[in-house]
N, C-alpha and C. Protein backbone atom coordinates (compact mmCIF):
# COMPACT_ATOMS: atom_id res chain seq x y z
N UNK A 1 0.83 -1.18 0.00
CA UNK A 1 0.00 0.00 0.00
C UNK A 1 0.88 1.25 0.00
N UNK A 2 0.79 2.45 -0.97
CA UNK A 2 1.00 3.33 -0.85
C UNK A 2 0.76 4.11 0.69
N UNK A 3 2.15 5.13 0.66
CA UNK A 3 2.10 5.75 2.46
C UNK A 3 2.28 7.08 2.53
N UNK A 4 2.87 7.66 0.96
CA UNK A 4 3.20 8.72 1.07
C UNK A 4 3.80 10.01 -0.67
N UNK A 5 3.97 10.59 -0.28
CA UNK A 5 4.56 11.70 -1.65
C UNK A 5 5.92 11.80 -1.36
N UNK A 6 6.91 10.71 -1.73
CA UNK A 6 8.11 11.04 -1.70
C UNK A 6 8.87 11.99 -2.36
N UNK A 7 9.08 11.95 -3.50
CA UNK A 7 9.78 13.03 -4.41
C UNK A 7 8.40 13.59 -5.79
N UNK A 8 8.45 14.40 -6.11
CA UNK A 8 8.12 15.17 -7.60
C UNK A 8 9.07 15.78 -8.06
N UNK A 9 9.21 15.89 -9.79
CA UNK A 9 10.19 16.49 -10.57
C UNK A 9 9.50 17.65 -10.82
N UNK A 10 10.70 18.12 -11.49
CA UNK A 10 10.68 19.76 -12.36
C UNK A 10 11.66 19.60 -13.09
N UNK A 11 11.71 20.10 -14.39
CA UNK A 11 12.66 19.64 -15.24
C UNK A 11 13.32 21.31 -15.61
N UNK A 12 14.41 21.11 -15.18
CA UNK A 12 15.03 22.25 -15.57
C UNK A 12 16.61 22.10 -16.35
N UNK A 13 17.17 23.19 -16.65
CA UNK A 13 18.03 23.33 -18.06
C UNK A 13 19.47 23.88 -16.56
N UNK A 14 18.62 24.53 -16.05
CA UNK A 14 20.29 24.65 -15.24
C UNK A 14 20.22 24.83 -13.44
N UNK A 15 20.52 23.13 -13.26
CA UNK A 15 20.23 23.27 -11.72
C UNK A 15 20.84 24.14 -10.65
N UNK A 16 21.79 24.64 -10.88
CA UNK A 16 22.31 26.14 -10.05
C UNK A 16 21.11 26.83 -9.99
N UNK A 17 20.85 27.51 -10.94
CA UNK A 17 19.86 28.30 -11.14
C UNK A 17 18.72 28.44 -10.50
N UNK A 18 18.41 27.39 -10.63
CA UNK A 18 16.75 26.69 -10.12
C UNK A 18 17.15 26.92 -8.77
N UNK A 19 18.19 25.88 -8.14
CA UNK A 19 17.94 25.97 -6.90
C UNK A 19 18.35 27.43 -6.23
N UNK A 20 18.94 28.52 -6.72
CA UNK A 20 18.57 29.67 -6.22
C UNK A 20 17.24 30.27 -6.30
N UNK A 21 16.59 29.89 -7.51
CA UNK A 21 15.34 30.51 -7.45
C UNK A 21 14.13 29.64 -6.36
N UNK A 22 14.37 28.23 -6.16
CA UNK A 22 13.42 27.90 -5.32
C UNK A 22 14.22 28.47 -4.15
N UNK A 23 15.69 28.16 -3.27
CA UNK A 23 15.33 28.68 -2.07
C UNK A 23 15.53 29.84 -2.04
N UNK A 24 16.60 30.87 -2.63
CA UNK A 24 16.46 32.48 -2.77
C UNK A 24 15.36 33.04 -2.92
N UNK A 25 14.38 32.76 -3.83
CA UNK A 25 13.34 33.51 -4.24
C UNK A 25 11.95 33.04 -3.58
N UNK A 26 11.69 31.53 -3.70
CA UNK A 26 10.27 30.85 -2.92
C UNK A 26 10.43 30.66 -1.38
N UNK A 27 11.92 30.25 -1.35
CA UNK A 27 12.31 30.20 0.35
C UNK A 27 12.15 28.78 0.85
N UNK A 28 12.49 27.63 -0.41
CA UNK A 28 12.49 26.33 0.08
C UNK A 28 14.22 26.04 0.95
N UNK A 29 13.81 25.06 1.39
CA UNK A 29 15.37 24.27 2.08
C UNK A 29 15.77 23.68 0.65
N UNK A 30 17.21 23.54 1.01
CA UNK A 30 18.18 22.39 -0.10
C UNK A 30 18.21 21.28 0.67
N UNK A 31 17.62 19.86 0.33
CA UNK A 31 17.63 18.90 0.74
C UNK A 31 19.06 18.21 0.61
N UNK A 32 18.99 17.49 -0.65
CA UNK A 32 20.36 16.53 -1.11
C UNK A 32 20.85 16.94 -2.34
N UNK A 33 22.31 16.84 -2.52
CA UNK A 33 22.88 17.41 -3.82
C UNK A 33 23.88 16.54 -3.64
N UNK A 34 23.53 15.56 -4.40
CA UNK A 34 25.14 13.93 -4.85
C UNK A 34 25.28 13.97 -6.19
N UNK A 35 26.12 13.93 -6.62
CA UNK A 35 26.59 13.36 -8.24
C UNK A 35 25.93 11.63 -8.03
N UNK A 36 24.93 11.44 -9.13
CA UNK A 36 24.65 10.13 -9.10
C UNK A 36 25.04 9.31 -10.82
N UNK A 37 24.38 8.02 -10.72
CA UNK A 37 24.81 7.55 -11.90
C UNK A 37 24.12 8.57 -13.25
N UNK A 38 22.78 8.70 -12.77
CA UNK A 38 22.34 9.59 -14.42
C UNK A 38 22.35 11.12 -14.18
N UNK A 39 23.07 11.16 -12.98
CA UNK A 39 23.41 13.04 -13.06
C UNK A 39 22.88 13.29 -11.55
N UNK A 40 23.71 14.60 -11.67
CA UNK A 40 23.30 15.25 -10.06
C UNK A 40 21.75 15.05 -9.50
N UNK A 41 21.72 14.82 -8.51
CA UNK A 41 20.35 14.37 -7.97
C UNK A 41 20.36 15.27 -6.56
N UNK A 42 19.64 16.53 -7.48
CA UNK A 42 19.62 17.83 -6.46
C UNK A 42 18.06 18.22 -5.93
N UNK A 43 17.48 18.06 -4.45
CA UNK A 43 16.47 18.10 -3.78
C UNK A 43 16.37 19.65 -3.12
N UNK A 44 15.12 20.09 -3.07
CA UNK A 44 14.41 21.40 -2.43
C UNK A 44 13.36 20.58 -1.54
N UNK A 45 12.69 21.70 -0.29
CA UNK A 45 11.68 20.99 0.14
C UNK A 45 10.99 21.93 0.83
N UNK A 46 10.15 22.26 1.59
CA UNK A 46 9.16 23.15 2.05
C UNK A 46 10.13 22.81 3.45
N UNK A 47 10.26 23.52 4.51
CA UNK A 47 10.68 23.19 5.95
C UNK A 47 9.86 22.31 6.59
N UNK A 48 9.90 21.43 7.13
CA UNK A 48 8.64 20.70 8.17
C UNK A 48 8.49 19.66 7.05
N UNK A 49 8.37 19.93 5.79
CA UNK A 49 7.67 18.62 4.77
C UNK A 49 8.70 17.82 4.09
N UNK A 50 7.63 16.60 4.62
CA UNK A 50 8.53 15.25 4.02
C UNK A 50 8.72 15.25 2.77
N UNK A 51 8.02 15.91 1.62
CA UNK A 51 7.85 15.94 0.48
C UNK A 51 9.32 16.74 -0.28
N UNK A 52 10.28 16.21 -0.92
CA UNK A 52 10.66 16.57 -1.76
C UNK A 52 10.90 16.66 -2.84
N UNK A 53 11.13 18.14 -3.99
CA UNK A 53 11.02 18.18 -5.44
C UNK A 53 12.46 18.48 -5.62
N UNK A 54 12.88 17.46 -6.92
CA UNK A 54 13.91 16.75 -7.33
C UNK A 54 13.97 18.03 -8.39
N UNK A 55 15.00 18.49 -8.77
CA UNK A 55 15.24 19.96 -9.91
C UNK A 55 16.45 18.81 -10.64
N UNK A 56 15.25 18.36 -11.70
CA UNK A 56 16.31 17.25 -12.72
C UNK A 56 16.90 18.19 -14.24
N UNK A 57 18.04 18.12 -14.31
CA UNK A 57 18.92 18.22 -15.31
C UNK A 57 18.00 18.02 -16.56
N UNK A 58 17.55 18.72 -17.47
CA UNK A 58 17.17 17.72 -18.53
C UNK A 58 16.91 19.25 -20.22
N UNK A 59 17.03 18.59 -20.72
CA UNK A 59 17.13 19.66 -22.28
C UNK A 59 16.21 20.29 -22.28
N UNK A 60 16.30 21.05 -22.87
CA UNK A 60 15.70 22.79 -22.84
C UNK A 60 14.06 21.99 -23.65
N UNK A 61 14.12 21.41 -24.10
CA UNK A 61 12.74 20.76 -25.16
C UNK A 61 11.94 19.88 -24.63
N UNK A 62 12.64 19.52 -23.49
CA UNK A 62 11.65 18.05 -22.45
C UNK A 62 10.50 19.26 -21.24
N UNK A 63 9.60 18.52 -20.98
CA UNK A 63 8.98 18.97 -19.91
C UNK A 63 8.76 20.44 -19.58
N UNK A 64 8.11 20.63 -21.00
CA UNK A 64 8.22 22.51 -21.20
C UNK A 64 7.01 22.39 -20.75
N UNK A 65 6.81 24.07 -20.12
CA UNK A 65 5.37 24.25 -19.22
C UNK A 65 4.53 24.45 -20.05
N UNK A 66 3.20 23.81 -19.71
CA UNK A 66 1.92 23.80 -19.99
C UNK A 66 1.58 25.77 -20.60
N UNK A 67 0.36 26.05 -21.13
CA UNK A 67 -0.36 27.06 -21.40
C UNK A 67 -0.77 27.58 -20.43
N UNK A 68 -0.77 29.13 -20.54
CA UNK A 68 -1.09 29.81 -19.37
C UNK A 68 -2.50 29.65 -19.21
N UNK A 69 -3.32 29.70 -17.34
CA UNK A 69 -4.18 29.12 -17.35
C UNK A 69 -4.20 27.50 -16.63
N UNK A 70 -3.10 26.71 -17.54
CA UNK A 70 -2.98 25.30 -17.07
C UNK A 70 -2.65 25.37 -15.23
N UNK A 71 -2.74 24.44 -14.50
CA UNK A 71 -2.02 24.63 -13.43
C UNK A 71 -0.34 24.56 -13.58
N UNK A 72 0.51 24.36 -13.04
CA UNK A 72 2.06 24.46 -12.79
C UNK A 72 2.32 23.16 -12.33
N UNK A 73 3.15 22.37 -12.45
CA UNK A 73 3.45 21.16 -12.18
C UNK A 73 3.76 20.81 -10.58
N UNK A 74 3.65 22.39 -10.02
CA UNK A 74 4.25 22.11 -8.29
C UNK A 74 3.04 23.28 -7.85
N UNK A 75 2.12 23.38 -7.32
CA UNK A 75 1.31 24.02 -6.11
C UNK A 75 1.68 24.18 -4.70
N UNK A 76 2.18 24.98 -4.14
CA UNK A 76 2.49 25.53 -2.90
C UNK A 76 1.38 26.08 -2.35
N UNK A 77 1.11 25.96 -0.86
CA UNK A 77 -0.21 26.45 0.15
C UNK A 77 0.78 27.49 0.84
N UNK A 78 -0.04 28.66 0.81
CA UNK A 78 0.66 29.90 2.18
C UNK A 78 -0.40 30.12 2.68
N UNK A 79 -0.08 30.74 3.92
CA UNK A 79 -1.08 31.30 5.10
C UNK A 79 -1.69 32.33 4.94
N UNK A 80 -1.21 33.03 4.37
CA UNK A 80 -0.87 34.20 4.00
C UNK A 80 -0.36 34.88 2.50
N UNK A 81 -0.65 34.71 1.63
CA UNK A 81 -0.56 34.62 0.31
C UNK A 81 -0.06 35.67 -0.34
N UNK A 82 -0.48 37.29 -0.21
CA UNK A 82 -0.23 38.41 -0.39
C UNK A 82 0.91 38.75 0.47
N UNK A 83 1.25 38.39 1.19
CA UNK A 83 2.41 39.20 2.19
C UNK A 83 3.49 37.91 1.73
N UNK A 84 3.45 37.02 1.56
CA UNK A 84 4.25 36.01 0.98
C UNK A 84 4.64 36.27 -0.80
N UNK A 85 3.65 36.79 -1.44
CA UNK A 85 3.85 37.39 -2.84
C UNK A 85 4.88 38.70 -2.58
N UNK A 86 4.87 39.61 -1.95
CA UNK A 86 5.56 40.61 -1.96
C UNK A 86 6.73 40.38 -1.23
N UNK A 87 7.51 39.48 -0.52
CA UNK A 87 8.56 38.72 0.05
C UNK A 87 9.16 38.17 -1.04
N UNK A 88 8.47 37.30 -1.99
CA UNK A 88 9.11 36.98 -3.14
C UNK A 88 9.26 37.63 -3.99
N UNK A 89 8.41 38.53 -4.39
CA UNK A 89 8.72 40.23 -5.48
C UNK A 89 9.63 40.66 -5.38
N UNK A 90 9.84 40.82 -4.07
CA UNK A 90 11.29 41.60 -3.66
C UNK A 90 12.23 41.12 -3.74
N UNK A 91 12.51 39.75 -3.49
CA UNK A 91 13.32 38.84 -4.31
C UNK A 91 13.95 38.64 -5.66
N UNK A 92 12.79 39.18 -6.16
CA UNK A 92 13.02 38.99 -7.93
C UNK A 92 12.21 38.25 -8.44
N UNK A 93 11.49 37.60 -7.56
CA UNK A 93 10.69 36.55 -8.42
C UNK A 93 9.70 36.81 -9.40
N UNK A 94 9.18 36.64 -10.42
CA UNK A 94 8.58 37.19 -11.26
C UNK A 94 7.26 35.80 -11.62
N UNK A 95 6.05 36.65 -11.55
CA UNK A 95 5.04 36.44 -11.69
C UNK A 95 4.16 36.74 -13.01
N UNK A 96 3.25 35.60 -12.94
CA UNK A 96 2.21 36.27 -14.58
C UNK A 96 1.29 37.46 -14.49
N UNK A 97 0.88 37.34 -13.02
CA UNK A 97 -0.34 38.15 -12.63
C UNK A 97 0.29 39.44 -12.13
N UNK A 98 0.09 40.70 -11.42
CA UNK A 98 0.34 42.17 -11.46
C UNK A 98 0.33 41.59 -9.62
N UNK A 99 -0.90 40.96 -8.83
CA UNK A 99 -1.19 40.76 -7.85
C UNK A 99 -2.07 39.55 -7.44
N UNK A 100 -1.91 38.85 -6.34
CA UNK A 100 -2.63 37.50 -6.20
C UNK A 100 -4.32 38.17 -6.37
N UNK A 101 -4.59 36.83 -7.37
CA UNK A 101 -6.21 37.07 -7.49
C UNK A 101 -7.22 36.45 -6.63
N UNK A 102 -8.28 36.94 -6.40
CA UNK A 102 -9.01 36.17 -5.73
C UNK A 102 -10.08 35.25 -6.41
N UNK A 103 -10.55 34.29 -5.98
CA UNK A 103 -10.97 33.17 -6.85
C UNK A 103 -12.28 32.07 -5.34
N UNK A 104 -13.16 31.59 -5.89
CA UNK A 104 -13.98 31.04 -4.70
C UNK A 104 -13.73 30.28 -4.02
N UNK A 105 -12.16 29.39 -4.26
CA UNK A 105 -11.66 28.80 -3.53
C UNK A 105 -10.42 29.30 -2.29
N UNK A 106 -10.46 30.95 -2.77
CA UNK A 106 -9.29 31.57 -1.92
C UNK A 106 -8.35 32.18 -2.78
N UNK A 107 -6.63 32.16 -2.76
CA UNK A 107 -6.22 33.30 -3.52
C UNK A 107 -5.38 32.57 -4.25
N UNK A 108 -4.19 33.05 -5.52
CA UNK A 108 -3.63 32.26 -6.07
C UNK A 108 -2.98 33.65 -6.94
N UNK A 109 -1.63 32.82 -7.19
CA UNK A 109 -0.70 33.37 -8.28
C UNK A 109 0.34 32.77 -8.73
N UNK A 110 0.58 32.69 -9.92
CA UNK A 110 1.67 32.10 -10.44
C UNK A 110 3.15 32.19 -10.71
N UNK A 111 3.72 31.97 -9.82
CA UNK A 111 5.17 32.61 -10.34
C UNK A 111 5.67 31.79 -11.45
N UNK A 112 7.09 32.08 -11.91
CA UNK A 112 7.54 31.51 -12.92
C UNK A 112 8.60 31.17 -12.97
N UNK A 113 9.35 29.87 -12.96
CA UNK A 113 10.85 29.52 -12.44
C UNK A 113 11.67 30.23 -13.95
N UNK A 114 13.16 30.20 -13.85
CA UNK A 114 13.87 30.85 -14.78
C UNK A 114 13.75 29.42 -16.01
N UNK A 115 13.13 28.41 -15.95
CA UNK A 115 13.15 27.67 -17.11
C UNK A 115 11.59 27.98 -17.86
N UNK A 116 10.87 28.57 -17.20
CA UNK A 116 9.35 28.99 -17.80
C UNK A 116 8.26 27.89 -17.12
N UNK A 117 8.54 27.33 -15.86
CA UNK A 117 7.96 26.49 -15.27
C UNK A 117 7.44 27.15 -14.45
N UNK A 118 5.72 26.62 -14.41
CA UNK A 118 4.64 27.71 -13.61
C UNK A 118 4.26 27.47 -12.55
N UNK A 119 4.54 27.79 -11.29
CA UNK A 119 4.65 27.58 -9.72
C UNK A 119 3.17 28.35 -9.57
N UNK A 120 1.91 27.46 -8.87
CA UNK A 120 0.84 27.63 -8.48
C UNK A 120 0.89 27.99 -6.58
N UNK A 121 0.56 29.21 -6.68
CA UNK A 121 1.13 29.45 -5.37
C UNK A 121 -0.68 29.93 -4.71
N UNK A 122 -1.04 29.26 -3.97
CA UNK A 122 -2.35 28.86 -3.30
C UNK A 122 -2.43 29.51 -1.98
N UNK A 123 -3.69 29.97 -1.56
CA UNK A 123 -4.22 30.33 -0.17
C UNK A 123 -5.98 29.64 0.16
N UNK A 124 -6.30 28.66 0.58
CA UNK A 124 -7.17 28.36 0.89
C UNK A 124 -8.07 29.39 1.62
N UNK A 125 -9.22 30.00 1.13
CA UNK A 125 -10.26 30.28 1.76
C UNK A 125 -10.36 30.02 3.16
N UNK A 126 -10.86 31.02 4.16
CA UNK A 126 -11.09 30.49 5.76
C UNK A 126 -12.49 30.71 5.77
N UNK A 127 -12.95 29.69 6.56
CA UNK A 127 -14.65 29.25 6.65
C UNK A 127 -14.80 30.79 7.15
């Protein structure tokens, strides 16, 4: 029986990169970074979560992001959504939207990693 969400990918063109933009800019931890048999096997992770996303090496033509609109291959939950958008603004991080929108499920905006990969960045509605 399945127990858990061990790893998810993101396919990116230059893992330096990436991993400044997830923890510089989104504010993830660096998990693991080994030279393995099919290439560096470099991990990010939320603090507290078991869940980590693997930033795999791979050609500029594989695993290009979906149409705007689509969701983003990675969704992040904040508490706080707007004060967490302007923490990462200031960062550099660059977004599709001007400001998180509101929507009937709560708030949302998309940032955009430096490979064109679309980070769904979520605030659940409070009853």
């Amino acid at each position: 029986m399945l127990t858990d969400i061990m790893y998810v990918t993101i396919y990116v063109t230059d893992q330096d990169r990436a991993l400044e933009f997830y923890t510089g800019g989104l504010g993830l931890e660096k998990r693991l970074d080994f030279p393995g048999p099919d290439g560096r096997f470099l991990t990010v992770g939320l603090p507290g979560s078991p869940v980590q996303i693997v930033l795999w090496s791979h050609g500029a033509a594989a695993g290009q992001p979906g149409d705007a609109g689509v969701p983003g291959p990675l969704i992040l939950e904040s508490e706080d959504l707007r004060k967490d958008f302007e923490i990462m603004r200031r960062r550099g991080v660059t977004f599709e939207e001007s400001e998180p929108v509101d929507y009937p499920f709560g708030v949302r905006v998309e940032a955009v990693d430096p490979d064109g990969n679309r980070i769904s960045l979520r605030q659940q509605r409070k009853p």
